[in-house]
C-alpha atoms as a PDB file:
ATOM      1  CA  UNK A   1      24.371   1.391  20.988  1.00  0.00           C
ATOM      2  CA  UNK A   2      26.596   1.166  23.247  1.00  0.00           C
ATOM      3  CA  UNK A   3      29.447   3.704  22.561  1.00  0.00           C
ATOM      4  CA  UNK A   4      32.170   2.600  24.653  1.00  0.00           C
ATOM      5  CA  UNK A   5      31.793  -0.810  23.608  1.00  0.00           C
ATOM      6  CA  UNK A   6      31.773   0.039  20.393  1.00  0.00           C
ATOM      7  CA  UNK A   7      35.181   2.186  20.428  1.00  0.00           C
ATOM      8  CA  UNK A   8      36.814  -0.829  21.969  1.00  0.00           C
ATOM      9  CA  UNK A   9      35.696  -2.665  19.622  1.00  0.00           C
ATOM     10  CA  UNK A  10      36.830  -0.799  16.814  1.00  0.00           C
ATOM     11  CA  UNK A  11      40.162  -0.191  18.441  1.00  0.00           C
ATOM     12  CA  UNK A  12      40.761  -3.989  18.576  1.00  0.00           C
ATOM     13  CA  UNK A  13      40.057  -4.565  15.073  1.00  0.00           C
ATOM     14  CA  UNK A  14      42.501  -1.985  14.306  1.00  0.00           C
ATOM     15  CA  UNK A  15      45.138  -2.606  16.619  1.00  0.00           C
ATOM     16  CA  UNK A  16      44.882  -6.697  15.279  1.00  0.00           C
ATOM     17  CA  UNK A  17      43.781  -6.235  11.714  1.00  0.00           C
ATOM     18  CA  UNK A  18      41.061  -7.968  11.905  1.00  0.00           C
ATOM     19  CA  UNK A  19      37.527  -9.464  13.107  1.00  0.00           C
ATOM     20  CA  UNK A  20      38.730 -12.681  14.015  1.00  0.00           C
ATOM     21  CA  UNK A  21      42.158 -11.918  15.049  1.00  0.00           C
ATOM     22  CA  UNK A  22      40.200  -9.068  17.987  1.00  0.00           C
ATOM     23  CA  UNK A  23      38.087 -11.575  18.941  1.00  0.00           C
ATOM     24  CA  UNK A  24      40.560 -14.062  19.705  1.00  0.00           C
ATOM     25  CA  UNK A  25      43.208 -12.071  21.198  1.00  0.00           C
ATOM     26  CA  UNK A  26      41.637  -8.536  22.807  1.00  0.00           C
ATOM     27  CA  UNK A  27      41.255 -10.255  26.163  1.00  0.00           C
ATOM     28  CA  UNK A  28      39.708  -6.798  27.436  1.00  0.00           C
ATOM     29  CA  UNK A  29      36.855  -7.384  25.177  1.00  0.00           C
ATOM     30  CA  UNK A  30      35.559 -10.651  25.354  1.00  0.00           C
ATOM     31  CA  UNK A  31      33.169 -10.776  22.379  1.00  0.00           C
ATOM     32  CA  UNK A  32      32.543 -12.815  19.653  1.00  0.00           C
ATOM     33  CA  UNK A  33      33.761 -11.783  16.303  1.00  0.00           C
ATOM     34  CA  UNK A  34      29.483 -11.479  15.184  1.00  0.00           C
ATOM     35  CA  UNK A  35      29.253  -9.063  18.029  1.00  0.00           C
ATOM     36  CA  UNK A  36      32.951  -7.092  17.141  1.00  0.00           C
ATOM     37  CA  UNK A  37      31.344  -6.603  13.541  1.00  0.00           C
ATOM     38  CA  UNK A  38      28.038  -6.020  15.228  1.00  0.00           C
ATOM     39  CA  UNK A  39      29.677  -2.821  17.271  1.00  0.00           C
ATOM     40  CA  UNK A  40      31.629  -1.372  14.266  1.00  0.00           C
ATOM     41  CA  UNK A  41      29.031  -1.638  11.882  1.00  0.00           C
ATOM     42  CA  UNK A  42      26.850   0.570  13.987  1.00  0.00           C
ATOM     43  CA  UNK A  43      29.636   2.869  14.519  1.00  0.00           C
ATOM     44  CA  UNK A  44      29.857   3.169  10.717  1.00  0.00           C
ATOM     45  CA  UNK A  45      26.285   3.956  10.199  1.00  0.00           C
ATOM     46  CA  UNK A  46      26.281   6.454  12.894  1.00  0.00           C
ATOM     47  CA  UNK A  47      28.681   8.104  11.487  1.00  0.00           C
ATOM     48  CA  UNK A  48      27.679   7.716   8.126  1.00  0.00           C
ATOM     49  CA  UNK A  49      30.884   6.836   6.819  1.00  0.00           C
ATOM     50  CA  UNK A  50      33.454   3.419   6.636  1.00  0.00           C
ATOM     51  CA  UNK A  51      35.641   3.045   9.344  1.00  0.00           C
ATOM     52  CA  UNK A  52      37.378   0.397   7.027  1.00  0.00           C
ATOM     53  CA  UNK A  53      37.845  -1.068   3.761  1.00  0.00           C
ATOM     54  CA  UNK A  54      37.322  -4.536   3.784  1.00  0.00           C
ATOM     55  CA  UNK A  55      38.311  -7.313   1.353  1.00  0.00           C
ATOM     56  CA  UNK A  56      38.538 -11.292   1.468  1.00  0.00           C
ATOM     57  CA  UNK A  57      42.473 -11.263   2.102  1.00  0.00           C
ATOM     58  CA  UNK A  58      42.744  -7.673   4.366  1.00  0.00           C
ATOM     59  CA  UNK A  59      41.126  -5.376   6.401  1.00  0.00           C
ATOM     60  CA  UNK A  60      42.220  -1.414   6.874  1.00  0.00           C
ATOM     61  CA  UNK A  61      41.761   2.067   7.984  1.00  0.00           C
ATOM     62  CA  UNK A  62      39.772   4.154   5.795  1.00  0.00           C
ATOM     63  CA  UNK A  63      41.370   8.020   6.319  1.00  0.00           C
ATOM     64  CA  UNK A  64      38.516   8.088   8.288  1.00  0.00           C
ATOM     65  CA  UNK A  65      39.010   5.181  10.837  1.00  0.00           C
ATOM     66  CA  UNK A  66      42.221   6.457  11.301  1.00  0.00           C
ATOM     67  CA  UNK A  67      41.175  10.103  12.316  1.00  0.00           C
ATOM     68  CA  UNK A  68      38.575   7.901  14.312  1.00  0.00           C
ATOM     69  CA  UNK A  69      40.781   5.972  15.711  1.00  0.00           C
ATOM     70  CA  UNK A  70      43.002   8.460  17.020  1.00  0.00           C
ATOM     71  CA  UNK A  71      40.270  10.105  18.754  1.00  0.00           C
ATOM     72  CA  UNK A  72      39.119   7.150  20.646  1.00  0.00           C
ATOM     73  CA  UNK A  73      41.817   5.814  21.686  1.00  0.00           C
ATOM     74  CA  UNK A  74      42.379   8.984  23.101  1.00  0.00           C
ATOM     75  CA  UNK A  75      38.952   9.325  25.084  1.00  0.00           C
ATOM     76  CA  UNK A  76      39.220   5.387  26.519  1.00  0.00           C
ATOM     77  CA  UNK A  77      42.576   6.308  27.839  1.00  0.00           C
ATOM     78  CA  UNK A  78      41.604   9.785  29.709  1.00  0.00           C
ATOM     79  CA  UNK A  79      38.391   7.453  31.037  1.00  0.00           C
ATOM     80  CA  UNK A  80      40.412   4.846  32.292  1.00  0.00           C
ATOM     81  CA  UNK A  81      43.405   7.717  33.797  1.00  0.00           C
ATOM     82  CA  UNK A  82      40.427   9.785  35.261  1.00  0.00           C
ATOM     83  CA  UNK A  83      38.735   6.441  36.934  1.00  0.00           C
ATOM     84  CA  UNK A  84      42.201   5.363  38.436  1.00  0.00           C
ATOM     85  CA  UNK A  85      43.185   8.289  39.744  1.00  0.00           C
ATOM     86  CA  UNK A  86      39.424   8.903  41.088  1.00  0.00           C
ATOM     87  CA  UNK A  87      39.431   6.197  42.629  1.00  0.00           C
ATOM     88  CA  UNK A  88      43.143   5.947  44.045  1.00  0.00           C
ATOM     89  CA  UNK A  89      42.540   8.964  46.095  1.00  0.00           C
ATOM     90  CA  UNK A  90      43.449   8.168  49.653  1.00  0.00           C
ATOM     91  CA  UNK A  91      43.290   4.675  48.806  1.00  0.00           C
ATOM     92  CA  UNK A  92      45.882   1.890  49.522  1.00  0.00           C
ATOM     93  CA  UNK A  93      48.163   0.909  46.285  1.00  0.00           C
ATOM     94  CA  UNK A  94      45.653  -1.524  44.436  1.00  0.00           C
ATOM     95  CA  UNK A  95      44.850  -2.797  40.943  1.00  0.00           C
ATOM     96  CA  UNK A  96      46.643  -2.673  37.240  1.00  0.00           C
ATOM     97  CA  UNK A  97      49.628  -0.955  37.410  1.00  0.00           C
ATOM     98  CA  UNK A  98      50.851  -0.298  33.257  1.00  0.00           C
ATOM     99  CA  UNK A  99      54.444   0.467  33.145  1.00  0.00           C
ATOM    100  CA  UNK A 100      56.588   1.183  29.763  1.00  0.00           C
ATOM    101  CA  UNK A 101      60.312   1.283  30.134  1.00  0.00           C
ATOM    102  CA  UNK A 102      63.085   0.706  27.538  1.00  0.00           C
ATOM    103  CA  UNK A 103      64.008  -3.152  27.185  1.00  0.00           C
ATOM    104  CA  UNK A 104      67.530  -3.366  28.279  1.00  0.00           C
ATOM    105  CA  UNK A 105      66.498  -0.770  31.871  1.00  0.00           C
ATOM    106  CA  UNK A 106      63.177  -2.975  31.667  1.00  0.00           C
ATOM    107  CA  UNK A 107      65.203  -6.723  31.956  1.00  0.00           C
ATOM    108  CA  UNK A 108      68.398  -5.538  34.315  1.00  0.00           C
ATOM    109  CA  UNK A 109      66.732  -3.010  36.690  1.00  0.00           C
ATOM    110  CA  UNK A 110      63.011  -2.770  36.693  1.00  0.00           C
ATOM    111  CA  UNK A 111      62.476  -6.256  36.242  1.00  0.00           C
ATOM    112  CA  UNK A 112      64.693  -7.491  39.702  1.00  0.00           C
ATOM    113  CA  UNK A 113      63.136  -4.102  41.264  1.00  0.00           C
ATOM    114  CA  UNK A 114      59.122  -5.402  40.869  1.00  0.00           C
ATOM    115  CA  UNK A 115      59.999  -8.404  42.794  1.00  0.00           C
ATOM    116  CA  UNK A 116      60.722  -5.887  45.759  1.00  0.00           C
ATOM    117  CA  UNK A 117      57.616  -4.079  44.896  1.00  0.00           C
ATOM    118  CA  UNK A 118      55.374  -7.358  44.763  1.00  0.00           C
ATOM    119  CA  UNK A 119      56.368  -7.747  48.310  1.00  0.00           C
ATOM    120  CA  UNK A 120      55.353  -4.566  49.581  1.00  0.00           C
ATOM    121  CA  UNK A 121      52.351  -4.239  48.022  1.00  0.00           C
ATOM    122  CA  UNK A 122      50.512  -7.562  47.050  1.00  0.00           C
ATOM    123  CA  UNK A 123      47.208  -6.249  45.965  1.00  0.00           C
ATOM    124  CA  UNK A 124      49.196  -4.464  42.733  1.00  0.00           C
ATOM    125  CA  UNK A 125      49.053  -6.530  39.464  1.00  0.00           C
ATOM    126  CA  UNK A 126      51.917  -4.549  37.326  1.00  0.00           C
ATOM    127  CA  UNK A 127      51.738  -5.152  34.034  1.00  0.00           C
ATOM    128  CA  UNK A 128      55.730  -4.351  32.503  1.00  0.00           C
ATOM    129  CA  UNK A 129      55.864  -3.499  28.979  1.00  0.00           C
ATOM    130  CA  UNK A 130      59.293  -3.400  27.190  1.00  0.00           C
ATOM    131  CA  UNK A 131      59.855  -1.074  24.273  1.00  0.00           C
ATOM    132  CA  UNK A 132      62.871   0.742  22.278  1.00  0.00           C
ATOM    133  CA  UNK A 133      60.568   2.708  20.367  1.00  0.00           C
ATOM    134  CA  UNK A 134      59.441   6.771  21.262  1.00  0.00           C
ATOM    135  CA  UNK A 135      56.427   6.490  23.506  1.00  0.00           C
ATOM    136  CA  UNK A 136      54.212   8.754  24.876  1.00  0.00           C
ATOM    137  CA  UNK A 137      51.679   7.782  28.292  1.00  0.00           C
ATOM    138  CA  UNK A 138      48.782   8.531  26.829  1.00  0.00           C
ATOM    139  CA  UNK A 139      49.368   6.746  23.384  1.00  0.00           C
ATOM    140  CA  UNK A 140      50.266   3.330  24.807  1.00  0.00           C
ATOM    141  CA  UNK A 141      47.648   3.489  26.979  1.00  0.00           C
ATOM    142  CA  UNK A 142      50.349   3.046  29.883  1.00  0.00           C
ATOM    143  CA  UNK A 143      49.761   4.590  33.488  1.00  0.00           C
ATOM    144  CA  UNK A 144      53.642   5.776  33.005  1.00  0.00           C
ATOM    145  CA  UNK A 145      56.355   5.395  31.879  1.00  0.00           C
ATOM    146  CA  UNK A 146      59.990   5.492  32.132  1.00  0.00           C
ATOM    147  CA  UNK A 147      62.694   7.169  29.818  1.00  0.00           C
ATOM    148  CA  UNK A 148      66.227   7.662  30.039  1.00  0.00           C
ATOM    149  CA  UNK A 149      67.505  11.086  28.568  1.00  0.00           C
ATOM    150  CA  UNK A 150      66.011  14.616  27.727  1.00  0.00           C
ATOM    151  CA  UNK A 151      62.414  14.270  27.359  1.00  0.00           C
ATOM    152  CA  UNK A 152      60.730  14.556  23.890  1.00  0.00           C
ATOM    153  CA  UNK A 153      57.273  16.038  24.671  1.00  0.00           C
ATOM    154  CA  UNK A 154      57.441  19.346  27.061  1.00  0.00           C
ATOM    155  CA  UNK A 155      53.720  18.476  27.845  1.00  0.00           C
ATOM    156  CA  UNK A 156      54.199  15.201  29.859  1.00  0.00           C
ATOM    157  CA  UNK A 157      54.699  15.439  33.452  1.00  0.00           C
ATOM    158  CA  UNK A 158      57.988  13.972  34.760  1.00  0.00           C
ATOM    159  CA  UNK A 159      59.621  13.129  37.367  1.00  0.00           C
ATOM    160  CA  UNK A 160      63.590  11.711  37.558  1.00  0.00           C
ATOM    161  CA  UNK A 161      63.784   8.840  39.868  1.00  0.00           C
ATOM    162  CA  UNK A 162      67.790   7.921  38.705  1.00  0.00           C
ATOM    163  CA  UNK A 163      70.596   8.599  36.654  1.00  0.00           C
ATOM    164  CA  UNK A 164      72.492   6.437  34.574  1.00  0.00           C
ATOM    165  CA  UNK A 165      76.190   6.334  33.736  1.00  0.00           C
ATOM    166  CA  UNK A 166      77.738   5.652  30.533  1.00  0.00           C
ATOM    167  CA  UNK A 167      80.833   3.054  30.418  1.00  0.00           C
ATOM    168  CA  UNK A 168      83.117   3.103  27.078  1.00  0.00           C
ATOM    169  CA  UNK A 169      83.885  -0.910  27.659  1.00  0.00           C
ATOM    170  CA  UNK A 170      85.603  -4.167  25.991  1.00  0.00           C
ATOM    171  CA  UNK A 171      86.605  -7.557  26.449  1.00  0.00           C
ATOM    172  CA  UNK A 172      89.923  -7.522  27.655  1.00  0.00           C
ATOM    173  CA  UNK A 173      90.705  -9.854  24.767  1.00  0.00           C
ATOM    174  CA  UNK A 174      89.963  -7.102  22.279  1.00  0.00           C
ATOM    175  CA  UNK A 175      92.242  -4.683  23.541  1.00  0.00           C
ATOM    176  CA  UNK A 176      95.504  -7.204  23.906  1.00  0.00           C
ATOM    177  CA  UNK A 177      94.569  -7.528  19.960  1.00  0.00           C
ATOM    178  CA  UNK A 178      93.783  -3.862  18.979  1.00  0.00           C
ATOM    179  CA  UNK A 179      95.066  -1.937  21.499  1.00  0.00           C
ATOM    180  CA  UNK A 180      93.223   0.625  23.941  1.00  0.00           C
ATOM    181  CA  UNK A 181      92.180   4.158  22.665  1.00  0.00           C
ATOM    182  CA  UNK A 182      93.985   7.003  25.294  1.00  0.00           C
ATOM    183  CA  UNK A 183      91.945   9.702  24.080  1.00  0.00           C
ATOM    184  CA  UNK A 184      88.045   9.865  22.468  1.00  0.00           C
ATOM    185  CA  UNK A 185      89.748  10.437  19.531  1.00  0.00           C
ATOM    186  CA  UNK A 186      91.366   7.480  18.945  1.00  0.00           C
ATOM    187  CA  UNK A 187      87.852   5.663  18.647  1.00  0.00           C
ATOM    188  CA  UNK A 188      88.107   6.322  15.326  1.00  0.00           C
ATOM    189  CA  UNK A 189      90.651   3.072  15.108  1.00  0.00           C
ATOM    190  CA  UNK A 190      88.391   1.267  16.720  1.00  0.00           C
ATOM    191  CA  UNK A 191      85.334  -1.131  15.866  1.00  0.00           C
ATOM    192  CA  UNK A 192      82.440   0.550  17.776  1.00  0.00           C
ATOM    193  CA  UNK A 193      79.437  -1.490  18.374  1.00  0.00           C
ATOM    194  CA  UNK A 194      76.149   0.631  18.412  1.00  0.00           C
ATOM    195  CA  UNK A 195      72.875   1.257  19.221  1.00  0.00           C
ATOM    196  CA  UNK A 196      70.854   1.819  16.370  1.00  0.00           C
ATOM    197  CA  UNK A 197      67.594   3.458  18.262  1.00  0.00           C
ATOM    198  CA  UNK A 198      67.344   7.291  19.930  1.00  0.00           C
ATOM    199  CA  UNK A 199      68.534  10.654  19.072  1.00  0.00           C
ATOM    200  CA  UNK A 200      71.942   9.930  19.891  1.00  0.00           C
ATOM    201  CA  UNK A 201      72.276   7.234  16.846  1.00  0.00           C
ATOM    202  CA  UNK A 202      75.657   6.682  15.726  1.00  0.00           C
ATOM    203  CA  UNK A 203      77.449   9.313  18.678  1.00  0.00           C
ATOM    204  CA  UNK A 204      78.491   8.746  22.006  1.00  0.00           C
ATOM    205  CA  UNK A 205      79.007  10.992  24.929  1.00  0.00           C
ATOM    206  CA  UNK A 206      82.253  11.805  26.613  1.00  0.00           C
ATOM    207  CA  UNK A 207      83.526  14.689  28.783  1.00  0.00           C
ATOM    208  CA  UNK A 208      86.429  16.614  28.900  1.00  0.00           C
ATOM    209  CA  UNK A 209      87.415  19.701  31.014  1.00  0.00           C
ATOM    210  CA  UNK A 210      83.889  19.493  32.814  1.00  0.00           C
ATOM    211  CA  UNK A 211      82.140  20.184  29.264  1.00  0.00           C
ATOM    212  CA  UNK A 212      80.534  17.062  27.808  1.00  0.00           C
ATOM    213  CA  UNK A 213      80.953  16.435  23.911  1.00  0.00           C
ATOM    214  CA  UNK A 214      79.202  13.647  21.282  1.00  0.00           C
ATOM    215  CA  UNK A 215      81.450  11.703  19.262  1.00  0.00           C
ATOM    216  CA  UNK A 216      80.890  10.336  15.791  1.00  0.00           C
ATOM    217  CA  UNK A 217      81.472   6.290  16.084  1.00  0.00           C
ATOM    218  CA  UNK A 218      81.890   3.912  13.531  1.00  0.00           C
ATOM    219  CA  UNK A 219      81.749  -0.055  13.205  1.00  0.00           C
ATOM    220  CA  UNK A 220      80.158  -3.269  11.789  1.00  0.00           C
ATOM    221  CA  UNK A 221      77.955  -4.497  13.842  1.00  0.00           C
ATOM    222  CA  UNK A 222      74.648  -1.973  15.126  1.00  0.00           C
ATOM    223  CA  UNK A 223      71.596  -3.512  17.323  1.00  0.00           C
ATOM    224  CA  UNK A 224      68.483  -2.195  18.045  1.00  0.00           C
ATOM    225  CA  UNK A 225      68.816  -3.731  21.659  1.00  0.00           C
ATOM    226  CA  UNK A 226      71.308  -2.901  24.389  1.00  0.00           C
ATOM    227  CA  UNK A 227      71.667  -6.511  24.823  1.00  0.00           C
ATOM    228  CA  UNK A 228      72.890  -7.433  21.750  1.00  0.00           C
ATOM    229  CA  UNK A 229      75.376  -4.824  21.649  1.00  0.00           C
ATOM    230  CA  UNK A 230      77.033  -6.560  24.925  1.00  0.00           C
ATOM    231  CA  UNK A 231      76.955  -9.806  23.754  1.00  0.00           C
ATOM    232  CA  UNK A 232      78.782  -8.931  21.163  1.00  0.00           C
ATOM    233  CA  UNK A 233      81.460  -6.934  22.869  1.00  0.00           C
ATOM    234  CA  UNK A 234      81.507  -9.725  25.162  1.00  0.00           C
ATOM    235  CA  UNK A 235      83.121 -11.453  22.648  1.00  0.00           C
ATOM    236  CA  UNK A 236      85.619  -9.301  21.816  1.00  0.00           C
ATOM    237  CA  UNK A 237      84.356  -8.112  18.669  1.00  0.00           C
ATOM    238  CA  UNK A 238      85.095  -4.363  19.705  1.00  0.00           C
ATOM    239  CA  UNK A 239      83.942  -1.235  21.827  1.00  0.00           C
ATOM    240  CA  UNK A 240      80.899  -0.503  23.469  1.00  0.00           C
ATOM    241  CA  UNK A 241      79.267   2.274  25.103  1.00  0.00           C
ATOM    242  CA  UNK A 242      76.456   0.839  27.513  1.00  0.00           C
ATOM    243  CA  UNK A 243      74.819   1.768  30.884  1.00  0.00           C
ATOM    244  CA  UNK A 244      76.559   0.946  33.786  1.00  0.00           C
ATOM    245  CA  UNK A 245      73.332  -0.938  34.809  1.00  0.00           C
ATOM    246  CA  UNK A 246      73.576  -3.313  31.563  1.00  0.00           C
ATOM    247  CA  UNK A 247      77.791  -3.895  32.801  1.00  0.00           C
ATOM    248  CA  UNK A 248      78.081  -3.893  36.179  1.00  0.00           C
ATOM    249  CA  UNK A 249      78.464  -7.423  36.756  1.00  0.00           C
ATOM    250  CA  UNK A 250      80.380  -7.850  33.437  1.00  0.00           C
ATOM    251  CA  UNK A 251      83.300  -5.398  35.011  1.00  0.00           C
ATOM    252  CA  UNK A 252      83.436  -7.001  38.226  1.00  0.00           C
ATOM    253  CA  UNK A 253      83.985 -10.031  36.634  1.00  0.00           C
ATOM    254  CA  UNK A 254      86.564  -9.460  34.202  1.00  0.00           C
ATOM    255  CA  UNK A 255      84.742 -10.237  30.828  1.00  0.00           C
ATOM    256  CA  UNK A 256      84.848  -6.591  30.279  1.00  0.00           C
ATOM    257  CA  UNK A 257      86.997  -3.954  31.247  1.00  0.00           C
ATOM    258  CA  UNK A 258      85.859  -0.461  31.198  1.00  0.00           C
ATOM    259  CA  UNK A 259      88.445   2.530  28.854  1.00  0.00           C
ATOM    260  CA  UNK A 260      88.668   6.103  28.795  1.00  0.00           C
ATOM    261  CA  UNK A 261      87.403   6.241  32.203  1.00  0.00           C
ATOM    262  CA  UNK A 262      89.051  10.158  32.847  1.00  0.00           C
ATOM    263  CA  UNK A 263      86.450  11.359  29.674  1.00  0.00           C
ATOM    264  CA  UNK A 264      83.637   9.590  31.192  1.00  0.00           C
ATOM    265  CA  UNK A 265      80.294  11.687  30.635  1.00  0.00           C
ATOM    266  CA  UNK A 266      77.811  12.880  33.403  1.00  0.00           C
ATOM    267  CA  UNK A 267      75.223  10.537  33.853  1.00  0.00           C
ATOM    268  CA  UNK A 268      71.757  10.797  32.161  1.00  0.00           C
ATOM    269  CA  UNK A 269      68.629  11.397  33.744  1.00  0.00           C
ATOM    270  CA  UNK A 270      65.925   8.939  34.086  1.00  0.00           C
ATOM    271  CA  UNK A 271      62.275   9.716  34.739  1.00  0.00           C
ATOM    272  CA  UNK A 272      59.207   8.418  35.358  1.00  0.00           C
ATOM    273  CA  UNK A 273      56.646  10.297  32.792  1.00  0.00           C
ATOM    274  CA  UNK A 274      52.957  10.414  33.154  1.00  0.00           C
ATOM    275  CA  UNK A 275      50.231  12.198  31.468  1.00  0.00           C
ATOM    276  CA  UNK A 276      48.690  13.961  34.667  1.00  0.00           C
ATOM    277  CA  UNK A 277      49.341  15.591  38.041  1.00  0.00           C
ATOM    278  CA  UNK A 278      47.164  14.147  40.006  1.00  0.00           C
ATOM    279  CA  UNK A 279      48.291  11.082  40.312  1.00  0.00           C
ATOM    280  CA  UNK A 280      46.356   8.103  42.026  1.00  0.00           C
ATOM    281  CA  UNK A 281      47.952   6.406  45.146  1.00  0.00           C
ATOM    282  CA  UNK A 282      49.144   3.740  42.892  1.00  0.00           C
ATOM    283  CA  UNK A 283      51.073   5.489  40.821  1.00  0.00           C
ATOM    284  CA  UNK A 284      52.468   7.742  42.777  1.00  0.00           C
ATOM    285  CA  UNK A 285      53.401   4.955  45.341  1.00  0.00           C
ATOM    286  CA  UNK A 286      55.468   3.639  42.469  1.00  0.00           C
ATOM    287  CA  UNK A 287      57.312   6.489  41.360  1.00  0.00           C
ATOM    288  CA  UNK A 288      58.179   7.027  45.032  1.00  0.00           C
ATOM    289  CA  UNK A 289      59.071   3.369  45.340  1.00  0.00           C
ATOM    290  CA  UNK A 290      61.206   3.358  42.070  1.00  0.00           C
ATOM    291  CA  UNK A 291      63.181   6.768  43.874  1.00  0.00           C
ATOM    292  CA  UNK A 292      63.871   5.415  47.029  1.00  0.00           C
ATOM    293  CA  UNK A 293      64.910   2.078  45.547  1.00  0.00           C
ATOM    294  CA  UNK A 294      67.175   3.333  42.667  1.00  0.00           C
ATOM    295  CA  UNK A 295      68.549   6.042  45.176  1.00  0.00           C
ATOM    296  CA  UNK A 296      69.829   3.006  47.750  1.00  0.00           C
ATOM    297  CA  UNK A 297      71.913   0.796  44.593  1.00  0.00           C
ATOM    298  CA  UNK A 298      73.814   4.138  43.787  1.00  0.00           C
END
């Protein structure tokens, strides 16, 4: 048997609940769904237990497959990291570049910022995944990724490549109807539009006397996208905090006008994380790319 194949095999049923559904969409793979079965059936009799319990309308993780699974998905990832970076030593950028970043840095900055990078370096495919959700490196499978704010796991490696600043903004509209808040405080009288993912759910930063402080928002309208929350104070439907990134051309337009500018926090940290040290000449081209190029729009 052929172990390897056989974890990626089993990984793709998991990840796509199913035989048929891995066959057909686990480009990686290539194999038929006779052969997918073929692979996890001899992982389940090598290890003398079901990796899944199957019926005619579902398939899923025994407590097994899912200790299983874990554990392989693990070991393909630290193969694939240690054959990169093996064989990115002294060698020109080249190959599959995997890159996680949040969706709304992903679409205003990353996005326009690979276009650059294409040009430099042809021979790198990147492949740009967008996500809100807590990620770790080595559990997407990614060969980093980026994240704006204190870093969850002490164990990654990290590196900040840019800050971001926070703007406290609204259509100009809003405020000739409501008024504009002087102080944080008065954002209680206000309709605050928020972003319903990360730690900082429900409170926004602002500084005062050089010491920065969260306050408690409230509103009717939350997103789980830094988009949405724009469009919608866009039209005037109340007050936003958002990255100065996500705003810029909104501001120097007129369609939003940034408040409370004198309490305005310092800016947050963003980094590129990655799972090891050494880093291949690929990835470390990147993160030096992503510095330099971040470093000249500030």
């Amino acid at each position: 048997m052929d172990k390897l194949a056989a974890m990626q095999a089993f990984i793709a049923v998991a990840d796509y609940a199913g035989f048929t559904a891995a066959a057909k969409n686990a480009e990686n793979l290539r194999l038929s769904k006779a052969m997918i079965s073929k692979h996890v059936q001899a992982l389940e009799n090598e290890l003398g237990t079901r990796l899944f319990n199957r019926s005619t309308r579902r398939i899923a993780l025994t407590e097994a497959g899912s200790a299983y699974l874990k554990g392989a998905r693990q070991i393909l990832n630290e193969l694939g990291a240690l054959e990169q970076r093996i064989a990115g030593f002294g060698a020109n950028p080249q190959g599959l570049l995997k890159v996680l970043a949040p969706t709304s840095f992903g679409s205003f900055q990353l996005a326009p910022a690979l276009a650059e990078y294409a040009e430099l370096y042809p021979d790198v495919q990147v492949q740009l995944t967008l996500s809100d959700r807590p990620h770790g490196p080595l559990e997407e499978g990614v060969d980093l990724a980026l994240h704006v704010g204190n870093l969850p796991d002490s164990s990654l490696v990290a590196r900040q490549v840019a800050e971001v600043r926070l703007i406290i903004c609204a259509a100009p509209h809003y405020f000739v109807r409501h008024g504009e808040p002087k102080q944080p405080a008065d954002l209680a009288e206000h309709n605050c539009l928020r972003y319903s993912h990360g730690a900082r759910k429900g409170m926004w930063l602002y500084r005062e006397q050089g010491v920065d402080h969260q306050i408690r928002v409230q509103g009717d309208f939350e997103a789980s996208t830094g988009d949405a929350v724009r469009m919608a104070a866009l039209t005037g439907h109340g007050v936003a905090q958002l990255p100065s990134y996500m705003v810029r051309a909104d501001l120097a337009s007129g369609q939003l006008r940034a408040t409370l500018e004198a309490y305005s926090p310092a800016p947050i940290p963003l980094y590129a994380v990655y799972a090891h040290r050494e880093l291949s000449a690929t990835v470390r081209i990147f993160v030096e790319f992503l510095e330099q190029h971040f470093h000249a729009q500030s």
